[in-house]
Protein backbone atom coordinates (compact mmCIF):
# COMPACT_ATOMS: atom_id res chain seq x y z
CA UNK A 1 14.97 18.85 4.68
CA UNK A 2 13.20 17.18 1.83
CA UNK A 3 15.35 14.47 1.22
CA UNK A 4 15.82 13.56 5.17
CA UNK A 5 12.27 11.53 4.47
CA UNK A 6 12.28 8.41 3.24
CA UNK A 7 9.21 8.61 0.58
CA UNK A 8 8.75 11.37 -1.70
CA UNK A 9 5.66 11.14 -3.42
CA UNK A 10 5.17 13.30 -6.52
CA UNK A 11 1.73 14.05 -7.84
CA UNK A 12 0.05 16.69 -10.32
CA UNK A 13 -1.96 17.25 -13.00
CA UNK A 14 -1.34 14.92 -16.08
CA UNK A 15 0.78 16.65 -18.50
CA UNK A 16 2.74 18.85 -16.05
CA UNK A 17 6.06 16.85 -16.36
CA UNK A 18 5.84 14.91 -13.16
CA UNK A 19 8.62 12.30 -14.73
CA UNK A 20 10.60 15.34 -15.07
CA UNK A 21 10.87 16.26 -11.35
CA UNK A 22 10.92 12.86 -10.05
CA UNK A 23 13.75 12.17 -11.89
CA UNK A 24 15.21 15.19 -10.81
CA UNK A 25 14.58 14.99 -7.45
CA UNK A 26 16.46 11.22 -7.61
CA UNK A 27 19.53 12.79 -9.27
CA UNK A 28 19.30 15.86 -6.48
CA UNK A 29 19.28 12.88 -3.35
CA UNK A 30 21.88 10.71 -5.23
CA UNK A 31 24.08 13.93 -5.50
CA UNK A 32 23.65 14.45 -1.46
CA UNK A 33 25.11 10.84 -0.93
CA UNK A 34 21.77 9.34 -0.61
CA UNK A 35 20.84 5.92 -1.75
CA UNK A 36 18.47 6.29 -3.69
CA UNK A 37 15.56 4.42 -6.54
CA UNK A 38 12.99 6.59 -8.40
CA UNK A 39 9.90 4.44 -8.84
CA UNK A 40 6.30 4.74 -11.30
CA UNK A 41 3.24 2.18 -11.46
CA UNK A 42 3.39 -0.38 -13.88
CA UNK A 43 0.72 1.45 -16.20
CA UNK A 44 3.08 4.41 -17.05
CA UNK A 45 6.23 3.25 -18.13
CA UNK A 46 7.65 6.92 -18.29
CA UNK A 47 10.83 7.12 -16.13
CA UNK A 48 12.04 3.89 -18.03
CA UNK A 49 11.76 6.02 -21.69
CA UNK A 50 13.08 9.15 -19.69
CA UNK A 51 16.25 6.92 -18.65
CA UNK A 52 16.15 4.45 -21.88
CA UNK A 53 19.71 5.37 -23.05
CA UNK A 54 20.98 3.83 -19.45
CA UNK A 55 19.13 1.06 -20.54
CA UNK A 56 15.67 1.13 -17.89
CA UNK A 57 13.11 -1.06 -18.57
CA UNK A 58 10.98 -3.47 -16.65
CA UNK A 59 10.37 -4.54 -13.09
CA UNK A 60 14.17 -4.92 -11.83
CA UNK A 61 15.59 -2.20 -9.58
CA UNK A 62 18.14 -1.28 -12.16
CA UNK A 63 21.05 1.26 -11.60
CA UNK A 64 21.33 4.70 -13.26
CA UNK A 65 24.18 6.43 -11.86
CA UNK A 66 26.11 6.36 -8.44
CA UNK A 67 23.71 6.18 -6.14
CA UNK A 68 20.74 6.07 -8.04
CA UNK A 69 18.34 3.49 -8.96
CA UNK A 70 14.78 2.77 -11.00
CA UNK A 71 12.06 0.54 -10.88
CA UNK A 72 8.81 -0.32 -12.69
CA UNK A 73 6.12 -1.34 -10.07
CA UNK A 74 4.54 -4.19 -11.34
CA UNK A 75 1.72 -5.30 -9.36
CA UNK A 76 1.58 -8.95 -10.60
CA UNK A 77 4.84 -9.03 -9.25
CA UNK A 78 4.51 -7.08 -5.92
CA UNK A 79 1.80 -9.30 -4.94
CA UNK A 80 4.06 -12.61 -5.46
CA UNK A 81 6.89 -10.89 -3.27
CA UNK A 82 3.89 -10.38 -0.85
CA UNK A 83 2.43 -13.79 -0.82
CA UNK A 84 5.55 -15.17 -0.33
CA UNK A 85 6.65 -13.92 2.43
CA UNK A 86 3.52 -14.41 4.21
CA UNK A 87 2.98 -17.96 3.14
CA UNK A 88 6.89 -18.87 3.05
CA UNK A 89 6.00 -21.71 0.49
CA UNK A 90 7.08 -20.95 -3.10
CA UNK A 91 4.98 -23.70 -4.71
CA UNK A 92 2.33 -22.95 -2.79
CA UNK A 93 2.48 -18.65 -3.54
CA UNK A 94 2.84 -19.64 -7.18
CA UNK A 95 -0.20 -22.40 -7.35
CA UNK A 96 -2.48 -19.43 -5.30
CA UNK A 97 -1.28 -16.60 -7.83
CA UNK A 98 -1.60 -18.47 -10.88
CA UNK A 99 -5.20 -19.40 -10.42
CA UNK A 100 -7.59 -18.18 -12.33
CA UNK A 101 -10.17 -17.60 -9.57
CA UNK A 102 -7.61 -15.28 -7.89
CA UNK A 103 -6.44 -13.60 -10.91
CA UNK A 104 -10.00 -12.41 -11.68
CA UNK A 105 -10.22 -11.16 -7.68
CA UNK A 106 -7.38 -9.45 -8.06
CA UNK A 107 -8.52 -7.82 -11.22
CA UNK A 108 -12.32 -7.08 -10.08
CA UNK A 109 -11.64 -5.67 -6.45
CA UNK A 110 -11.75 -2.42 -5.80
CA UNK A 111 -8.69 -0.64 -5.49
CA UNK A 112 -7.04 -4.07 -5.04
CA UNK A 113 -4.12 -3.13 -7.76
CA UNK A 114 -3.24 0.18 -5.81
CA UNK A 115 -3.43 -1.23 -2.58
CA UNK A 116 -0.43 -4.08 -3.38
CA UNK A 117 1.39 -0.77 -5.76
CA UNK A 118 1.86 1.41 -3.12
CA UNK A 119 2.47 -1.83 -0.24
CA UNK A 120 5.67 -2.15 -2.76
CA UNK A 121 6.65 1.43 -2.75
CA UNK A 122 5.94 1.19 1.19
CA UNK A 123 8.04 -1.94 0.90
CA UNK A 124 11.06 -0.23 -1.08
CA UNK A 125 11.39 2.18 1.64
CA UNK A 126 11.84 -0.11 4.41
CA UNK A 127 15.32 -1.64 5.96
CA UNK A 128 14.26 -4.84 6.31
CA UNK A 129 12.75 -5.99 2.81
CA UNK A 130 10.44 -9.04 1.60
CA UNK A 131 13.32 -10.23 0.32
CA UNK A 132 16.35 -10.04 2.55
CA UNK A 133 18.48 -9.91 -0.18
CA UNK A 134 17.18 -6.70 -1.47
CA UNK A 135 18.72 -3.78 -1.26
CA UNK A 136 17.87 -0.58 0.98
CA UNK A 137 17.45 2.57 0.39
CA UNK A 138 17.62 6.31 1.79
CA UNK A 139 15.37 7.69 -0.68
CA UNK A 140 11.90 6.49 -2.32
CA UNK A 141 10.62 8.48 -5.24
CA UNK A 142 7.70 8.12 -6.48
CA UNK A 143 7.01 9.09 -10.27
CA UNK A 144 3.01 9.20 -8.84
CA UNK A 145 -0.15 9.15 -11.25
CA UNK A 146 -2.09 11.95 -11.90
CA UNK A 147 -3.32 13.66 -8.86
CA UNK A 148 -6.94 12.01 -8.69
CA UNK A 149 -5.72 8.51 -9.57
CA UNK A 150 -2.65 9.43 -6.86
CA UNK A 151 -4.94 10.27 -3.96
CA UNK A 152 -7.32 7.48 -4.42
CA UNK A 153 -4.47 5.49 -4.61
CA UNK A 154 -2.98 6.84 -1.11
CA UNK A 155 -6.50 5.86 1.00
CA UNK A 156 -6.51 2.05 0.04
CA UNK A 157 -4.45 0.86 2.51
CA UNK A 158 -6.65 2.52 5.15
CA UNK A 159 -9.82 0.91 3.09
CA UNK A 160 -8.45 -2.52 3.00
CA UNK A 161 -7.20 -2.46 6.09
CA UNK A 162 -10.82 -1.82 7.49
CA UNK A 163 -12.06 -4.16 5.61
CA UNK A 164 -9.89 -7.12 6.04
CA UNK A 165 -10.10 -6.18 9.90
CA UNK A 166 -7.59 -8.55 11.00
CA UNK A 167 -4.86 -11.15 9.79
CA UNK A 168 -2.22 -10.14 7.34
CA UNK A 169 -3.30 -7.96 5.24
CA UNK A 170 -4.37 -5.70 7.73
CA UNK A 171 -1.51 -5.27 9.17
CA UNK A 172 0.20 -4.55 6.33
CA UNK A 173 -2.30 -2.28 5.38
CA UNK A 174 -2.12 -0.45 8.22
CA UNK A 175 1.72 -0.30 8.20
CA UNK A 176 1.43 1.44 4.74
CA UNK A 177 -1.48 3.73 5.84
CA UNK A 178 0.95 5.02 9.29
CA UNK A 179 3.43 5.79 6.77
CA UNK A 180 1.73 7.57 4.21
CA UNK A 181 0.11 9.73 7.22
CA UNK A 182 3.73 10.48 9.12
CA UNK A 183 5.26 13.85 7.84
CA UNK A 184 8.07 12.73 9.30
CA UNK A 185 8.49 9.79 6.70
CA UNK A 186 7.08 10.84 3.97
CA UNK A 187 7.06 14.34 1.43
CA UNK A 188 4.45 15.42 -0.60
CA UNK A 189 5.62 17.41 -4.23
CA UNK A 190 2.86 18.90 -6.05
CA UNK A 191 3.78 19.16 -9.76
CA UNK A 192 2.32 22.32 -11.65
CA UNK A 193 3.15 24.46 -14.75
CA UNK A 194 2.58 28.10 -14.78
CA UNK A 195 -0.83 28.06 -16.02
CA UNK A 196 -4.09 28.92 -14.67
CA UNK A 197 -5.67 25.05 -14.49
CA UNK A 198 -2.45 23.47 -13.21
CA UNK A 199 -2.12 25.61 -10.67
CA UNK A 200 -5.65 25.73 -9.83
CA UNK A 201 -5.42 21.80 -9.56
CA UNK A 202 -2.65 22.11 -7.19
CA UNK A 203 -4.13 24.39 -5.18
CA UNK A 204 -7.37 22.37 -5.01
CA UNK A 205 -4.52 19.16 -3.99
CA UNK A 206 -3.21 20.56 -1.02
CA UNK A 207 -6.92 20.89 0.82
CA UNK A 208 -7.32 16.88 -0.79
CA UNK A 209 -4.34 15.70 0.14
CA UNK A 210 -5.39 17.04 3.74
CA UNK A 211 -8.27 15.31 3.61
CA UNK A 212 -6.73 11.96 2.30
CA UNK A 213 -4.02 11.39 4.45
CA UNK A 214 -3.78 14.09 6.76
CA UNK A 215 -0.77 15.51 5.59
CA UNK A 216 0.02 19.05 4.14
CA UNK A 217 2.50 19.44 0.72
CA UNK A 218 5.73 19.48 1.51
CA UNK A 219 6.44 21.36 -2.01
CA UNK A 220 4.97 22.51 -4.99
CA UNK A 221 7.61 22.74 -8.17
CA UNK A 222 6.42 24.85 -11.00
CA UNK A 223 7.85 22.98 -14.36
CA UNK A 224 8.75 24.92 -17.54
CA UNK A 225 9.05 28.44 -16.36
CA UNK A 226 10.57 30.38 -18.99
CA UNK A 227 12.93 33.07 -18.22
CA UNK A 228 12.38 37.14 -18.26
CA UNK A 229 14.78 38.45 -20.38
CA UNK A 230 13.57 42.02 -21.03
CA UNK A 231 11.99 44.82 -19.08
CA UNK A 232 8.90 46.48 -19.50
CA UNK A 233 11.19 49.32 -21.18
CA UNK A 234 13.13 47.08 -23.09
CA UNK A 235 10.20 45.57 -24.53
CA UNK A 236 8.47 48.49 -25.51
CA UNK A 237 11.61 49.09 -27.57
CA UNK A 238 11.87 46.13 -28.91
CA UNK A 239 7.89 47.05 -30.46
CA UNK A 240 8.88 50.41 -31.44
CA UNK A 241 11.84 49.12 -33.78
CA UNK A 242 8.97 46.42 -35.46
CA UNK A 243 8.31 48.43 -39.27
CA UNK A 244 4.93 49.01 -39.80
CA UNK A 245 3.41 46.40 -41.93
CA UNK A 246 6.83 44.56 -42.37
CA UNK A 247 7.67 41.37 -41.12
CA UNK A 248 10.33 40.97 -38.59
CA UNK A 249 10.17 37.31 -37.30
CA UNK A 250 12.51 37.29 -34.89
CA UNK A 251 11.83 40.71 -32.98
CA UNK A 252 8.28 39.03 -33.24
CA UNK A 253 9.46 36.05 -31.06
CA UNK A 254 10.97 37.78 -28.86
CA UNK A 255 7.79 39.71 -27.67
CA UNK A 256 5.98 36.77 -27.88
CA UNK A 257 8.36 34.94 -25.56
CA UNK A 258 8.97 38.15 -23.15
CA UNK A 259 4.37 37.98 -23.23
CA UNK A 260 4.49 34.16 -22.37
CA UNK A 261 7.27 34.75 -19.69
CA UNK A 262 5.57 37.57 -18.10
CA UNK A 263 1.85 35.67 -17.90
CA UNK A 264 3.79 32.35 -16.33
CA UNK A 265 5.23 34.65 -13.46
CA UNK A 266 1.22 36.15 -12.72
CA UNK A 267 0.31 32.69 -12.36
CA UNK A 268 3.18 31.74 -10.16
CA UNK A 269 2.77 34.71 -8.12
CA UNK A 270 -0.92 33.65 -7.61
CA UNK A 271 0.69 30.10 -6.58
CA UNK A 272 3.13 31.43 -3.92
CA UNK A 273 0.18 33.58 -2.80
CA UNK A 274 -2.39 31.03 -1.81
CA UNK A 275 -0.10 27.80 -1.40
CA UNK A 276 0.81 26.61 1.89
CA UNK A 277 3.70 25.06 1.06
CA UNK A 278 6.95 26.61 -0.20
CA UNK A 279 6.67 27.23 -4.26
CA UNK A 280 10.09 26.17 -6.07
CA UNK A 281 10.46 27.04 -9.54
CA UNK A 282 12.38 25.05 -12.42
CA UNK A 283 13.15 26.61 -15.94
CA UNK A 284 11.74 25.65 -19.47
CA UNK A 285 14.66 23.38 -20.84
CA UNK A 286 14.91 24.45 -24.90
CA UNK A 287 15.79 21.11 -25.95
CA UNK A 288 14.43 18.44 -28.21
CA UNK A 289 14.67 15.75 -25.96
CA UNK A 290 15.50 15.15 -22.22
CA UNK A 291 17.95 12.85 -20.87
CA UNK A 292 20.49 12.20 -18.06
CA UNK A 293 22.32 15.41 -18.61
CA UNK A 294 19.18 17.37 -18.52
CA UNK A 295 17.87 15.66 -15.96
CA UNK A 296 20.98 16.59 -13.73
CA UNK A 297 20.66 19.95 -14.61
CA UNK A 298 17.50 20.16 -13.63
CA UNK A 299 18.38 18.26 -10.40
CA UNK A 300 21.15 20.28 -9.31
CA UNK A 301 18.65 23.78 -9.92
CA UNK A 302 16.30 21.81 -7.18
CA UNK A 303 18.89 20.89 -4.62
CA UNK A 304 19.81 24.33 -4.46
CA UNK A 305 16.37 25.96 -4.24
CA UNK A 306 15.32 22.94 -1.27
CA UNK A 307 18.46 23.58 0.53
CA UNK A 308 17.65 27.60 0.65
């Protein structure tokens, strides 16, 4: 089961609606009983405008609904929480962090950002915290970046841990890097939309995420599917009743729906085909904006579909 795991980590294409699903997903856990905080990187700043009328914003784990929690990863911030519980001196972490000479290190090394991003997500998924006052959680999900940024961003532990060789930030490194290779603790979503480059992305994801971590998607969720409503036959009729060289919008818009509807299932037919991992879809919501209601909707469409 899906949300037995810890860490969910959801990835796709840009553009797909990965906010969407994570969000989704956290309302689908939360509904099962299980404690749980969706979570983005600092540099998106999407699930706190997805959840802005419950008023999410920032770096705080803030609550959302029973059960449910979100967070803005900051990485300024992650790396204080770090530092101070290795060093265990306040004045000391905030002297070090403060420093010009380590700001710019922290700014110019490699991968140095994602490494102490996804150490906090690793971090937000343990029992025992940084911060022993913290709160636990069943359930980490991850509102991931795109799916390049996201795998590069899921080998820097390993990186830095060979690097560093030895000391603390090895270890820690390595603690991340055993977690984000244990199927056991962790869930990969891939997030596509029923279109031929999405879903050639996610199909070229599963062999990369392979490579990266060693880990096969758990899921793939197709976004925005929109629904059949007519038959070949009853579509044909619909044609047949357009006058010839008359307008007649709305017959119109219903073929043109009933032709976008019918190329979104070829490409999600081509999806279950050559994925690996199970293919879930979720339907094309036909409203202006998305909130907490939607997002419920939406949430209770997945629990269903992961449960069967």
């Amino acid at each position: 089961m899906l949300f037995d795991r810890p860490l969910i980590y959801v990835t796709g294409k840009g553009g797909v609606g990965k906010t969407t699903v994570a969000a989704s997903l956290g309302l689908a856990a939360a509904a099962q009983g299980k404690r749980t905080i969706v979570c983005e990187v600092a540099d998106q700043d999407t699930i706190s405008r997805a959840f802005a009328e419950a008023g999410v914003s920032g770096d705080r784990e803030h609550r959302l609904a029973e059960d449910l929690w979100a967070i803005t990863v900051d990485p300024q911030r992650a790396l204080e929480e770090f530092l101070s519980k290795q060093l265990g001196a306040a004045p000391l972490m905030r002297t070090l962090t403060r420093s010009s000479a380590f700001q710019y290190f922290v700014a110019a090394a490699p991968g140095a950002k994602e490494l102490i991003t996804i150490a906090k997500i690793w971090e937000l998924a343990q029992l025992e915290r940084w911060t022993k006052a913290s709160r636990t959680y069943d359930c980490v999900i991850v509102d991931a970046p795109a799916s390049g940024h996201g795998l590069a961003m899921l080998t820097t532990p390993k990186t830095f841990g060979d690097i560093a060789r030895v000391g603390p930030i090895q270890r820690q490194a390595y603690k991340v890097r055993d977690m984000l290779s244990d199927p056991d603790r962790i869930a990969y979503v891939a997030v596509a939309l029923p279109e031929e480059m999405p879903v050639n992305e996610t199909l070229e994801l599963q062999d990369k995420l392979v490579d990266a971590v060693g880990v096969e998607l758990s899921a793939v969720v197709v976004n925005a599917v929109y629904p059949e409503r007519f038959t070949r036959s009853e579509a044909d009729a619909i044609r047949s009743a357009i006058p010839a060289g008359k307008p007649a919008p709305a017959l119109e818009a219903a073929l043109s729906a009933d032709a976008r509807a019918r190329s979104q299932a070829t490409h999600v037919r081509r999806l279950r085909k050559e994925s690996r991992a199970p293919v879930i879809t979720l339907p094309y919501l036909f409203e202006k904006e998305l909130g907490l209601d939607e997002y419920a909707r939406l949430g209770k469409a997945l629990g269903r579909r992961l449960d069967g």
